[in-house]
PDB file of N, CA and C in Angstrom:
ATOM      1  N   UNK A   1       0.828  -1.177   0.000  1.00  0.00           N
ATOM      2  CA  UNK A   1       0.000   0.000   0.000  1.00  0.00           C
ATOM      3  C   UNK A   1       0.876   1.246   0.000  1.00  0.00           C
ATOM      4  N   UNK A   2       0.777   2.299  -0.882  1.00  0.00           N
ATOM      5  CA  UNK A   2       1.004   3.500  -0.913  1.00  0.00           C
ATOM      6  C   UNK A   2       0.571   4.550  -0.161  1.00  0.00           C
ATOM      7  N   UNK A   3       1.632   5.151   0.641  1.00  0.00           N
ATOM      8  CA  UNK A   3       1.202   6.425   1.459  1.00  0.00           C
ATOM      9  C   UNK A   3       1.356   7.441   0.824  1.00  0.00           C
ATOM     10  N   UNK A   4       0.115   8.399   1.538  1.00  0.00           N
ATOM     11  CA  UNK A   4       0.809   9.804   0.936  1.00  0.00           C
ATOM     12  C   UNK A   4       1.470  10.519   1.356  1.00  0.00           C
ATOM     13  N   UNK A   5       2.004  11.871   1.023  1.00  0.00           N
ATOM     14  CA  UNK A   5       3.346  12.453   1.736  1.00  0.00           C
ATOM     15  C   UNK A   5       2.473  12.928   2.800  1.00  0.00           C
ATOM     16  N   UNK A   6       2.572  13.641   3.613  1.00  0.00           N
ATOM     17  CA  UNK A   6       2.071  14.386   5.101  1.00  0.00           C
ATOM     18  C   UNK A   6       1.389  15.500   4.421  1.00  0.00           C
ATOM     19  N   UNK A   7       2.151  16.364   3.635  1.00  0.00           N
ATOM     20  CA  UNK A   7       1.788  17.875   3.346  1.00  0.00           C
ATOM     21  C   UNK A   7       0.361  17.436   2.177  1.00  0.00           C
ATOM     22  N   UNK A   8       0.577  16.389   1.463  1.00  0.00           N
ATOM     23  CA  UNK A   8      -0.410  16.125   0.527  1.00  0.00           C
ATOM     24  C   UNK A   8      -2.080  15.747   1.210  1.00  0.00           C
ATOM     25  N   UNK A   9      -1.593  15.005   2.473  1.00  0.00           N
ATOM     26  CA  UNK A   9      -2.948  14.222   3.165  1.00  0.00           C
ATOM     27  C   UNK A   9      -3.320  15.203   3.558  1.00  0.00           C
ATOM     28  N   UNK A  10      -2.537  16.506   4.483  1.00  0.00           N
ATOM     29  CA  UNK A  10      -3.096  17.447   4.837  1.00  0.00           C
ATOM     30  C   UNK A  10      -3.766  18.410   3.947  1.00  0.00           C
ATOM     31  N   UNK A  11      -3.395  18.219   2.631  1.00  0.00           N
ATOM     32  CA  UNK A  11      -3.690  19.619   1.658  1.00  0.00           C
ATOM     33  C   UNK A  11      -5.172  18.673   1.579  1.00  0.00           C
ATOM     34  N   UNK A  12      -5.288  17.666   1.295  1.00  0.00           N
ATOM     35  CA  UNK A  12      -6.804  16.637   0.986  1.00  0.00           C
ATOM     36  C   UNK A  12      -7.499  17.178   2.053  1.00  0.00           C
ATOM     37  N   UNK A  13      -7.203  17.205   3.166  1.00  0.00           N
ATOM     38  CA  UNK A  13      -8.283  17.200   4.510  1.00  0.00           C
ATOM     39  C   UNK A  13      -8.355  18.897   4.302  1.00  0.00           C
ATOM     40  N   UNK A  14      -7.997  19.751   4.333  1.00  0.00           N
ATOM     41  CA  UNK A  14      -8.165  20.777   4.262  1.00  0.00           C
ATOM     42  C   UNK A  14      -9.467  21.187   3.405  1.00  0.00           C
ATOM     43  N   UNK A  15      -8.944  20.368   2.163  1.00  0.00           N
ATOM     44  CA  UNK A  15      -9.783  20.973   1.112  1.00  0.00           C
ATOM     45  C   UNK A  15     -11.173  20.173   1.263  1.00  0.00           C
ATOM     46  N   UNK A  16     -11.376  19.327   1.917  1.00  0.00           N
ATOM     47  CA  UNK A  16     -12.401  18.442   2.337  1.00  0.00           C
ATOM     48  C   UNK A  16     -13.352  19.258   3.430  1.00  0.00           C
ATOM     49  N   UNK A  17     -12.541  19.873   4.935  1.00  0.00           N
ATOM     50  CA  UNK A  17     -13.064  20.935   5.367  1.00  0.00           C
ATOM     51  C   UNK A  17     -13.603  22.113   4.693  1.00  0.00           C
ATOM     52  N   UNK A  18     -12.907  22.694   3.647  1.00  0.00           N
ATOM     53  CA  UNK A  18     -12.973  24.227   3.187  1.00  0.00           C
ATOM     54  C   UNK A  18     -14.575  23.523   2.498  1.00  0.00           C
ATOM     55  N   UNK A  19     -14.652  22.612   1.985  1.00  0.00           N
ATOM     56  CA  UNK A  19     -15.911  22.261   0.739  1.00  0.00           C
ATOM     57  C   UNK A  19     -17.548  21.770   1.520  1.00  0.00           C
ATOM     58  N   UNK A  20     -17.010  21.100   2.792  1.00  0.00           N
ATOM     59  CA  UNK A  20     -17.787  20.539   3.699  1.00  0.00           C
ATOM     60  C   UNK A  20     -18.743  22.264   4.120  1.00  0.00           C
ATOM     61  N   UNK A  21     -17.822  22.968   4.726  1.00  0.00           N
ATOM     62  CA  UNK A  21     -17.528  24.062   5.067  1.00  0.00           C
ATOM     63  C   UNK A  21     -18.736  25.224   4.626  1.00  0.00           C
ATOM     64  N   UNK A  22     -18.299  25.737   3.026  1.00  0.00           N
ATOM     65  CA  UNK A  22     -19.019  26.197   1.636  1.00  0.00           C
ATOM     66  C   UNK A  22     -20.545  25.613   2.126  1.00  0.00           C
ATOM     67  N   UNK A  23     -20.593  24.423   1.824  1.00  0.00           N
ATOM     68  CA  UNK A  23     -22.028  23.790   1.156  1.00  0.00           C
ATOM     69  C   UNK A  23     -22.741  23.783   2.944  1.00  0.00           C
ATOM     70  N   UNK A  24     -22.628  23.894   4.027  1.00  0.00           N
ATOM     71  CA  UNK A  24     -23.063  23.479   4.832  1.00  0.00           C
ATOM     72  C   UNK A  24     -23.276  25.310   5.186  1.00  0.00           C
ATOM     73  N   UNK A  25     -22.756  26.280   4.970  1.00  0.00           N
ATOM     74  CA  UNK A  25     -22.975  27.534   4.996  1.00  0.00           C
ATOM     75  C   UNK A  25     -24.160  27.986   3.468  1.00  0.00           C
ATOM     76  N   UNK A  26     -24.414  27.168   2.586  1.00  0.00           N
ATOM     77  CA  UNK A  26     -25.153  27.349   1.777  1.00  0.00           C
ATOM     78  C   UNK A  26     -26.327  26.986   1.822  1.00  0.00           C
ATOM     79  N   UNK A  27     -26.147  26.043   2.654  1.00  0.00           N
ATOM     80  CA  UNK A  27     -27.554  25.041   3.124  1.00  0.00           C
ATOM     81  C   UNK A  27     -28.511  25.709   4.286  1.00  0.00           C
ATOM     82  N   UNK A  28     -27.991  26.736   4.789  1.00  0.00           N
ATOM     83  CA  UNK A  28     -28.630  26.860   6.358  1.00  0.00           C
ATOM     84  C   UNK A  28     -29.355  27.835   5.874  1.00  0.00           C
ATOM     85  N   UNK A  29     -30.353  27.635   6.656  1.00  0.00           N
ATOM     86  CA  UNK A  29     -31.364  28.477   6.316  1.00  0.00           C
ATOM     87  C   UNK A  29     -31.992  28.392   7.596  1.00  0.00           C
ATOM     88  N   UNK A  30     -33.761  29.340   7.818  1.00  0.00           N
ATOM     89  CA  UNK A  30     -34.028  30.276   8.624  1.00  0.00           C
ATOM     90  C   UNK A  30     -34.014  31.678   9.123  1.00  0.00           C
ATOM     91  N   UNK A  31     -34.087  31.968  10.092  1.00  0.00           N
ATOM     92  CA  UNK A  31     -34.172  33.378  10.292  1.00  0.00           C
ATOM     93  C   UNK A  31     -32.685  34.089  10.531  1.00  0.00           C
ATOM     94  N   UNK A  32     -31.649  33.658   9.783  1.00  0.00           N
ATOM     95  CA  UNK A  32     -30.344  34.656   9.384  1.00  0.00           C
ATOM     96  C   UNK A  32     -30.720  35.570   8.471  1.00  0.00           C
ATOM     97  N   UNK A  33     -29.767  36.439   8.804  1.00  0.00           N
ATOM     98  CA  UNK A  33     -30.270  37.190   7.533  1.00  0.00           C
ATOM     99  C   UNK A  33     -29.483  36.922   5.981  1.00  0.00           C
ATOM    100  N   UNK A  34     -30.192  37.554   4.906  1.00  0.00           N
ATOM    101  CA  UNK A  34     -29.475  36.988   3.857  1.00  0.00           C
ATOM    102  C   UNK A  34     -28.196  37.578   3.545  1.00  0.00           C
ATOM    103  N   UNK A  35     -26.977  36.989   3.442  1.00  0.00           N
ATOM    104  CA  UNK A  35     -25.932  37.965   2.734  1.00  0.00           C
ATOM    105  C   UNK A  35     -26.203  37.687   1.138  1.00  0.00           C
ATOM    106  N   UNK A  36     -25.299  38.987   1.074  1.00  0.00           N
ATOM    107  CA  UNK A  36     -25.413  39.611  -0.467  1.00  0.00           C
ATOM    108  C   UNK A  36     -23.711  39.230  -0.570  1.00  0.00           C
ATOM    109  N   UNK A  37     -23.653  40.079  -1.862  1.00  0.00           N
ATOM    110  CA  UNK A  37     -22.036  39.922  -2.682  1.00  0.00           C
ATOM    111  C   UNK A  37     -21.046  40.145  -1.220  1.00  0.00           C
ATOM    112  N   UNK A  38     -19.762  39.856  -1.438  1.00  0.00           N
ATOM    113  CA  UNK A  38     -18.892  39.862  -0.482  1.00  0.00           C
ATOM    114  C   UNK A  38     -18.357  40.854  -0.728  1.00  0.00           C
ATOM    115  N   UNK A  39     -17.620  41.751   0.585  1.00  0.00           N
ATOM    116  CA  UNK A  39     -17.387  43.025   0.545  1.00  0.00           C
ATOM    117  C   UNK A  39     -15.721  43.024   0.073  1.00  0.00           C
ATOM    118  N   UNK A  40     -15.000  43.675   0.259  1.00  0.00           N
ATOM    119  CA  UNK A  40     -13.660  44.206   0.269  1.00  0.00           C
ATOM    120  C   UNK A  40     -12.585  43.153   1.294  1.00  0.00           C
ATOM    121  N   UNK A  41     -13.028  43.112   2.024  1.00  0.00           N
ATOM    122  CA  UNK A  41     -12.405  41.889   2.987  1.00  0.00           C
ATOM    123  C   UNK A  41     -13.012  40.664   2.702  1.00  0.00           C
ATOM    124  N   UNK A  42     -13.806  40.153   2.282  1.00  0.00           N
ATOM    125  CA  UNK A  42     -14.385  39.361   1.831  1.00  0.00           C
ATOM    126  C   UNK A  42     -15.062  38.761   2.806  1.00  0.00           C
ATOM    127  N   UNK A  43     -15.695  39.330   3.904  1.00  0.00           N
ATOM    128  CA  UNK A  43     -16.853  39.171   4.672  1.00  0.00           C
ATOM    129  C   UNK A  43     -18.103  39.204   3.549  1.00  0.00           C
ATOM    130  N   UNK A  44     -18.964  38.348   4.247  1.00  0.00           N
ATOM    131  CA  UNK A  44     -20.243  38.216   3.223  1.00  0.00           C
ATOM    132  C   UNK A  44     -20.935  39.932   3.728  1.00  0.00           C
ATOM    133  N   UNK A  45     -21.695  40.483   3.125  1.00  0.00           N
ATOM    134  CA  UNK A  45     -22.297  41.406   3.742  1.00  0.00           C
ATOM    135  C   UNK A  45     -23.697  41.087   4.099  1.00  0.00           C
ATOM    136  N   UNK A  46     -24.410  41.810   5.290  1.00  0.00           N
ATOM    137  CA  UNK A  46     -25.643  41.340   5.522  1.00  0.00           C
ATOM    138  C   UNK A  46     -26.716  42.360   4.783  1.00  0.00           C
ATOM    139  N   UNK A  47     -27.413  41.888   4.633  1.00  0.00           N
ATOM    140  CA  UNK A  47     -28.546  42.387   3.442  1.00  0.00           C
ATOM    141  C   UNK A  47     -29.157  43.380   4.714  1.00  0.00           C
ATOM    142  N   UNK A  48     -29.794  42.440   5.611  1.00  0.00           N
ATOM    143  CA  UNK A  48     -30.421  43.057   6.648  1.00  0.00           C
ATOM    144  C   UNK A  48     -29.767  44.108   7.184  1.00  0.00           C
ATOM    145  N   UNK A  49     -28.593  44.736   7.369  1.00  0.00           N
ATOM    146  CA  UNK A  49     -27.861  45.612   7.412  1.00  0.00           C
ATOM    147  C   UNK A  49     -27.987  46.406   6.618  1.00  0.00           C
ATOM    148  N   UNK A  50     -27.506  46.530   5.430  1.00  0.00           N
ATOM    149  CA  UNK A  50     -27.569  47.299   4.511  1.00  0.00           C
ATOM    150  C   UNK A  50     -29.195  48.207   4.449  1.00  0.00           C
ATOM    151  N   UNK A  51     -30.130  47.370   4.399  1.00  0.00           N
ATOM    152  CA  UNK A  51     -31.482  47.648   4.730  1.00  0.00           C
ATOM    153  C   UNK A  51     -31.952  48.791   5.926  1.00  0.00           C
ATOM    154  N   UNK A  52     -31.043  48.266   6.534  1.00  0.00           N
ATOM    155  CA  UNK A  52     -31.620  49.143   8.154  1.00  0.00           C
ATOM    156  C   UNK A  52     -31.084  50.401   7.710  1.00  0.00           C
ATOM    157  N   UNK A  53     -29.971  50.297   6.950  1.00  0.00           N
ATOM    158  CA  UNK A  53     -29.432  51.711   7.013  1.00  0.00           C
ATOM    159  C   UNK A  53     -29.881  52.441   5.795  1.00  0.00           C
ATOM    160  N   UNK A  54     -30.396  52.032   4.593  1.00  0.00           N
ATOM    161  CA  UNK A  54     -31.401  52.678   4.080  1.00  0.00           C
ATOM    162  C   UNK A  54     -32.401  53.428   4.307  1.00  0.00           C
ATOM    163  N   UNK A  55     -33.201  52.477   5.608  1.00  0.00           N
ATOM    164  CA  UNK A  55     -34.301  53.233   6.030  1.00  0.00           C
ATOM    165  C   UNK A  55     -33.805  54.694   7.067  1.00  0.00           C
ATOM    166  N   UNK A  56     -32.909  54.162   7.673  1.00  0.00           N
ATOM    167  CA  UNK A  56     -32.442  55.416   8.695  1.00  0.00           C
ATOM    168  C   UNK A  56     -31.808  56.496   7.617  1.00  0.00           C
ATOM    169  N   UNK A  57     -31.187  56.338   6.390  1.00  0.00           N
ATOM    170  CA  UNK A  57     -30.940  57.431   5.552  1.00  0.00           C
ATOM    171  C   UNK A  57     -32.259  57.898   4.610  1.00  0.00           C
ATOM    172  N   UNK A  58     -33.629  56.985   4.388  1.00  0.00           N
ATOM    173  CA  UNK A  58     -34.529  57.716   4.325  1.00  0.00           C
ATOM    174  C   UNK A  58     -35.704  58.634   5.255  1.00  0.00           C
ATOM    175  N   UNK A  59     -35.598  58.031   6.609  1.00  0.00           N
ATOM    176  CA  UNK A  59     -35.595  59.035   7.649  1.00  0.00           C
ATOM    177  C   UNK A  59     -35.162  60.322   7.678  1.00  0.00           C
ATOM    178  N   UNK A  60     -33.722  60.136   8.064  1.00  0.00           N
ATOM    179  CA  UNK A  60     -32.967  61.274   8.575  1.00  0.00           C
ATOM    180  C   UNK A  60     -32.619  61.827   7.363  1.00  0.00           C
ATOM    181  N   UNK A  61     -32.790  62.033   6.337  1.00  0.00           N
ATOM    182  CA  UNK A  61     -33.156  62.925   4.987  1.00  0.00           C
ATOM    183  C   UNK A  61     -34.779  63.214   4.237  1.00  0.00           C
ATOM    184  N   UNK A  62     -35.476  62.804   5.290  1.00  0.00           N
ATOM    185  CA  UNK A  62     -36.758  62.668   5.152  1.00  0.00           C
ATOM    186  C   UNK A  62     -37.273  63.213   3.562  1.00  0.00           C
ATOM    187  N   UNK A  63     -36.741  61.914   3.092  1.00  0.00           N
ATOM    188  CA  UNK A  63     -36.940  61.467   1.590  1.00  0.00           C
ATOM    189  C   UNK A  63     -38.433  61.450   1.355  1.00  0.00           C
ATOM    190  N   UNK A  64     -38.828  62.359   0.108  1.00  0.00           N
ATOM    191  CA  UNK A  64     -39.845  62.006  -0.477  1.00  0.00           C
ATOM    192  C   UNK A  64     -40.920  60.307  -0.983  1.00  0.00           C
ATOM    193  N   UNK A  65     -41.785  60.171  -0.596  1.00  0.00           N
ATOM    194  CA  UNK A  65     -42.072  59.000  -1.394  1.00  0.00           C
ATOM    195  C   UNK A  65     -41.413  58.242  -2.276  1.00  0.00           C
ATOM    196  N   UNK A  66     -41.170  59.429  -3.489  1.00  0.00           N
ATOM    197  CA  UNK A  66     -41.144  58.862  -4.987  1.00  0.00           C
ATOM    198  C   UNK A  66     -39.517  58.778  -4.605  1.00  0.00           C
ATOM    199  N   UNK A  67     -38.969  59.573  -4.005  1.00  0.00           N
ATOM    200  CA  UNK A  67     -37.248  59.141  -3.815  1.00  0.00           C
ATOM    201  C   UNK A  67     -36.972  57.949  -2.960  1.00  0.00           C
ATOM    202  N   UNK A  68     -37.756  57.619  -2.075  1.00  0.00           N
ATOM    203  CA  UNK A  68     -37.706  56.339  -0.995  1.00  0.00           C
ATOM    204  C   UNK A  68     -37.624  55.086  -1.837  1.00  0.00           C
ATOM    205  N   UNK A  69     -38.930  55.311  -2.706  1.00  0.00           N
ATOM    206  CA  UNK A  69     -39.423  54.351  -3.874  1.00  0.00           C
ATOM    207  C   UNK A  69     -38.129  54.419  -5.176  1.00  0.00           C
ATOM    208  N   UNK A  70     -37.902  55.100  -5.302  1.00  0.00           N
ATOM    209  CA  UNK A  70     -36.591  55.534  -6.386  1.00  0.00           C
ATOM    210  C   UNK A  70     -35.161  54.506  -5.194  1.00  0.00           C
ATOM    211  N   UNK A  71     -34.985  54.590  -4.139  1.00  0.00           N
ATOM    212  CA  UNK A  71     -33.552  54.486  -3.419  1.00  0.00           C
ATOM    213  C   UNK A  71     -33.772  53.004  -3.437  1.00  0.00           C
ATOM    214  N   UNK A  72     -35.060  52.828  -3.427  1.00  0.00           N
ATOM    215  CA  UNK A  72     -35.256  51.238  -2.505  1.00  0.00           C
ATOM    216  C   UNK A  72     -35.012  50.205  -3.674  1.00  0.00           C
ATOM    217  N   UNK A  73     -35.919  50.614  -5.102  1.00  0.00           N
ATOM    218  CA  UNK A  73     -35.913  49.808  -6.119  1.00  0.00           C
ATOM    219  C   UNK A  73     -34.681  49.670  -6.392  1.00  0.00           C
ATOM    220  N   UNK A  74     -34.100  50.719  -6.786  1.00  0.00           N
ATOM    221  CA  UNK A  74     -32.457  51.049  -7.464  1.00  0.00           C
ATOM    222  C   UNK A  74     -31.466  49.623  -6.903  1.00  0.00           C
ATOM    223  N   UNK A  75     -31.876  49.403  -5.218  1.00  0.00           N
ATOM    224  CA  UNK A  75     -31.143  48.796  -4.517  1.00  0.00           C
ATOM    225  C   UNK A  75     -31.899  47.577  -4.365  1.00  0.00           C
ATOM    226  N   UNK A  76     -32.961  46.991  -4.960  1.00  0.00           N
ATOM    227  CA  UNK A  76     -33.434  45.702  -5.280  1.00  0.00           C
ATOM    228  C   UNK A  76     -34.363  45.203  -4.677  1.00  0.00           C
ATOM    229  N   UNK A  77     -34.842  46.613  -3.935  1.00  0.00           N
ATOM    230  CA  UNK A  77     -36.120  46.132  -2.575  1.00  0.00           C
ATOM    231  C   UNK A  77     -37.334  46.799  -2.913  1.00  0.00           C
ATOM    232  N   UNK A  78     -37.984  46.770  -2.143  1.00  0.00           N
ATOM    233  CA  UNK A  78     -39.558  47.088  -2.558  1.00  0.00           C
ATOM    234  C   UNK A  78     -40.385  47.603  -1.217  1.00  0.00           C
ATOM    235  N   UNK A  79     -41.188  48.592  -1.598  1.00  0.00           N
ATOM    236  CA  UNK A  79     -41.629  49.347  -0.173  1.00  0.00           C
ATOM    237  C   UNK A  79     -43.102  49.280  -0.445  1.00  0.00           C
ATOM    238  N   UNK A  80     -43.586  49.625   0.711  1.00  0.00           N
ATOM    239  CA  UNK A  80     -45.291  49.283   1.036  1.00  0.00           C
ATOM    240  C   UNK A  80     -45.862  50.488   1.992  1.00  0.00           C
ATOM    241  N   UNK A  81     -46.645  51.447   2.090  1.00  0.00           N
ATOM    242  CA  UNK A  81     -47.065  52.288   2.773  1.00  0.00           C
ATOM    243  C   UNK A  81     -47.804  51.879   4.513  1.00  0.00           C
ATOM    244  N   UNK A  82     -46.930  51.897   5.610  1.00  0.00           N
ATOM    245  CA  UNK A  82     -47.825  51.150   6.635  1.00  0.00           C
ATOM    246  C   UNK A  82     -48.522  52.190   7.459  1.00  0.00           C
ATOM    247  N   UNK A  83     -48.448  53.439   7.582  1.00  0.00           N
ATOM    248  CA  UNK A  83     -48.720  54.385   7.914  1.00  0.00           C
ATOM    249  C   UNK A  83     -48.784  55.668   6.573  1.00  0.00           C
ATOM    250  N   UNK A  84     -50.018  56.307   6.896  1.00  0.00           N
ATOM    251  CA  UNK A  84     -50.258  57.541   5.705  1.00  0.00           C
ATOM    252  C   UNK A  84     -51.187  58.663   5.893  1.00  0.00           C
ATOM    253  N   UNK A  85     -50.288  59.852   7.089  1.00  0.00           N
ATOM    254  CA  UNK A  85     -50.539  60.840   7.847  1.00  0.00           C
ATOM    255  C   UNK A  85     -50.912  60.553   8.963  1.00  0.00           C
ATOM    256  N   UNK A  86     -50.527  59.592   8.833  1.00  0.00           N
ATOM    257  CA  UNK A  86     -51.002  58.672  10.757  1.00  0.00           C
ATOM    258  C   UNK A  86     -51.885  58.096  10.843  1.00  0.00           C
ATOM    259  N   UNK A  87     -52.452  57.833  10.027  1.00  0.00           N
ATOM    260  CA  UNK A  87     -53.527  56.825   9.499  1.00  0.00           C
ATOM    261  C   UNK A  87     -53.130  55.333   8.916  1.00  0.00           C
ATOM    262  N   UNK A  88     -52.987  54.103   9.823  1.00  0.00           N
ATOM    263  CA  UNK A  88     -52.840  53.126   9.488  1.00  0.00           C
ATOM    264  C   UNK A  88     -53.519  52.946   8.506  1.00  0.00           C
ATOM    265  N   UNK A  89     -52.363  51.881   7.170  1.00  0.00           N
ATOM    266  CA  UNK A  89     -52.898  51.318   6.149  1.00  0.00           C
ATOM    267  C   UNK A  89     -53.148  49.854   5.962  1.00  0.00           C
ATOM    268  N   UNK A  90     -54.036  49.287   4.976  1.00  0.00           N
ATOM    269  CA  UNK A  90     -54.371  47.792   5.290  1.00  0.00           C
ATOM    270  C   UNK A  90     -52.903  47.082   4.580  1.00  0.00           C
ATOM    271  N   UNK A  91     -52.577  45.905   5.480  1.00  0.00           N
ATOM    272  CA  UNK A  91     -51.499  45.440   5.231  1.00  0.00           C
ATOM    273  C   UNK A  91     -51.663  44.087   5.553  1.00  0.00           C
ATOM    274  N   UNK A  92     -50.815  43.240   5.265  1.00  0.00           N
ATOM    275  CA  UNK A  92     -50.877  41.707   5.164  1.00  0.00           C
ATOM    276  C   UNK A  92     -49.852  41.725   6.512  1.00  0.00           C
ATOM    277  N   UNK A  93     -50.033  39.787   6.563  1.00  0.00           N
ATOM    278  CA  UNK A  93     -48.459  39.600   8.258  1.00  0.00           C
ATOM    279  C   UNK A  93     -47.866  39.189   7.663  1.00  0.00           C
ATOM    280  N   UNK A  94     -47.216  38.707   6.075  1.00  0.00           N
ATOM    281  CA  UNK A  94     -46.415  38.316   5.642  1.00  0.00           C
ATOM    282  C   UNK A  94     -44.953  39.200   5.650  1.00  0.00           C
ATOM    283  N   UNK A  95     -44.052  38.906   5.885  1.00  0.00           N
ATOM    284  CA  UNK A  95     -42.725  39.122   6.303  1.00  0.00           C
ATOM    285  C   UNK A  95     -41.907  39.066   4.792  1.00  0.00           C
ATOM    286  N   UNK A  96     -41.550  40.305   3.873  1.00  0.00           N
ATOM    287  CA  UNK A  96     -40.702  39.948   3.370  1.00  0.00           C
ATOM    288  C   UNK A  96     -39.738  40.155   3.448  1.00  0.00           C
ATOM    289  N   UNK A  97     -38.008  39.912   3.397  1.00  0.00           N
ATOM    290  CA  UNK A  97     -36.978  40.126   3.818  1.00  0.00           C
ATOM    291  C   UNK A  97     -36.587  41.396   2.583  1.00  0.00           C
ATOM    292  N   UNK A  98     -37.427  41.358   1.341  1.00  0.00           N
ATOM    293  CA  UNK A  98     -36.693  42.704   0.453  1.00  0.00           C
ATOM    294  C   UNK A  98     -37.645  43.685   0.520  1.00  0.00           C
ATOM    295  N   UNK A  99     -38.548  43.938   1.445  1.00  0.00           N
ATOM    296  CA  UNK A  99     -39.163  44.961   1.805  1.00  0.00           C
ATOM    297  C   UNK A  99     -38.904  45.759   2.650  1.00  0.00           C
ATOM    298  N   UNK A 100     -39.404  47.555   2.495  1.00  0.00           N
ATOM    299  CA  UNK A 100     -39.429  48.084   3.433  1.00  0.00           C
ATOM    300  C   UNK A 100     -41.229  48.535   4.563  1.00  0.00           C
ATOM    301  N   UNK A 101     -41.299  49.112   5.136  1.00  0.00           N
ATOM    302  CA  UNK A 101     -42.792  49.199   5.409  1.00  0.00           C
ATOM    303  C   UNK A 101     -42.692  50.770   5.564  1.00  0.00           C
ATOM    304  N   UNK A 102     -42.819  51.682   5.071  1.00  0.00           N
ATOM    305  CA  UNK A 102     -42.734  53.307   5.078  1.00  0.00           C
ATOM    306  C   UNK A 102     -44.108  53.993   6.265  1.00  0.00           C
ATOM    307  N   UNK A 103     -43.656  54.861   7.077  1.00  0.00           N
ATOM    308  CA  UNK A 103     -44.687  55.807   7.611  1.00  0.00           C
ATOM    309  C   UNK A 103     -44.291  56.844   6.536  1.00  0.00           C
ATOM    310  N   UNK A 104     -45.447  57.742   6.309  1.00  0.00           N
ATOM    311  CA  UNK A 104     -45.501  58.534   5.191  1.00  0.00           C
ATOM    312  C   UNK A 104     -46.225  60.041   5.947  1.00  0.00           C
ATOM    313  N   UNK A 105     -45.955  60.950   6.435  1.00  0.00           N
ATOM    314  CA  UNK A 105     -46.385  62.100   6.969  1.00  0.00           C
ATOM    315  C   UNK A 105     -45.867  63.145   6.265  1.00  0.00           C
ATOM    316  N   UNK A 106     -47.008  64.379   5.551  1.00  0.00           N
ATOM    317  CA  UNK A 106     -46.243  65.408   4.800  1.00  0.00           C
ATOM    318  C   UNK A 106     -45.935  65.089   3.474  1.00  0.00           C
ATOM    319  N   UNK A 107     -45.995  63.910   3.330  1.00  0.00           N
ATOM    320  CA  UNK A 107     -45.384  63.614   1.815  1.00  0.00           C
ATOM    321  C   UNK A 107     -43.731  62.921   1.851  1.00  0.00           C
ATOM    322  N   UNK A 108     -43.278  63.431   3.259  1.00  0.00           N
ATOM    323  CA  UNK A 108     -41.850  62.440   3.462  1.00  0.00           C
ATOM    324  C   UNK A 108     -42.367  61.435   4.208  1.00  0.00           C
ATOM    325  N   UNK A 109     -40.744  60.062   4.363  1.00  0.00           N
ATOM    326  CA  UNK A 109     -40.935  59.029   5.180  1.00  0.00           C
ATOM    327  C   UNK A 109     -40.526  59.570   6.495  1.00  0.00           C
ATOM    328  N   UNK A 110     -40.989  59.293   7.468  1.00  0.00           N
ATOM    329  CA  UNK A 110     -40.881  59.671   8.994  1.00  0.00           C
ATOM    330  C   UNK A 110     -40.972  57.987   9.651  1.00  0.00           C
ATOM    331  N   UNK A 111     -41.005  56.702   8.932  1.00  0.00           N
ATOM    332  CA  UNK A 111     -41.081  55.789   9.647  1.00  0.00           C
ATOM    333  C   UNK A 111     -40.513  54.547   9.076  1.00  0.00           C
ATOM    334  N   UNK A 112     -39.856  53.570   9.302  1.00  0.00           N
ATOM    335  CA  UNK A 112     -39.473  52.756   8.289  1.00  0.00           C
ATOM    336  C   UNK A 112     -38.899  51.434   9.097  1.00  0.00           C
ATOM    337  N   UNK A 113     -39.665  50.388   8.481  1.00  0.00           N
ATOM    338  CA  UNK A 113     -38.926  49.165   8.943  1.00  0.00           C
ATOM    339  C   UNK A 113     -38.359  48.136   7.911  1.00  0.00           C
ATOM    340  N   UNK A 114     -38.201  47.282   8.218  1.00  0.00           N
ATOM    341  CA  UNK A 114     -37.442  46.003   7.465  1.00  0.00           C
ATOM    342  C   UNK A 114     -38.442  45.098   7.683  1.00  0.00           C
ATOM    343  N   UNK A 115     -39.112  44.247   6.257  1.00  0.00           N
ATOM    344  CA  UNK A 115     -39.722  43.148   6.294  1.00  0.00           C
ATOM    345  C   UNK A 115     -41.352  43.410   6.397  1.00  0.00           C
TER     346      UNK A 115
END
């Protein structure tokens, strides 16, 4: 029987971890949030992140409708009116992760969540 060298068995097991690794991080699912493309360091980035801070930059620039609706699409998400002059709007309990839910007062957003 033929052995292999040390550095070779180890380069096998490695690459056996790194693949195990991949597919078992591809598989999981539930309430994580989704990452998107990988950043500069090559951390995955979190979607749900990115999201939150959308809404707090359509807040705290108290973005028009049509610009909220303009920022959100651009960036691959989709918004829903849950408030409109303080007047709750009819809405479903479905949870989507590329949504936003907008309060709408004045004609700007003053309220904003994720999902």
């Amino acid at each position: 029987m033929r052995t292999r060298p040390l550095p070779h068995a180890l380069a096998s097991v490695a690459l056996a971890i790194v693949a195990l690794t991949g597919l078992t991080a591809c598989s999981s699912a539930g309430g994580n949030p989704v990452a998107s493309d990988a950043n500069v360091s090559g951390a995955p980035l979190d979607a749900t992140s990115e999201m939150t801070n959308l809404c707090e930059q359509m807040i705290t620039q108290a973005l028009p409708t049509e610009a909220a609706q303009a920022l959100a699409e651009a960036s691959g998400y989709e918004i829903r009116i849950g408030t409109l002059e303080g007047e709750q709007q009819a809405l479903t309990k479905d949870i989507q992760e590329n949504r936003f839910t907008l309060d709408i007062t004045g004609g700007v957003v003053t309220g904003c969540t994720v999902g």
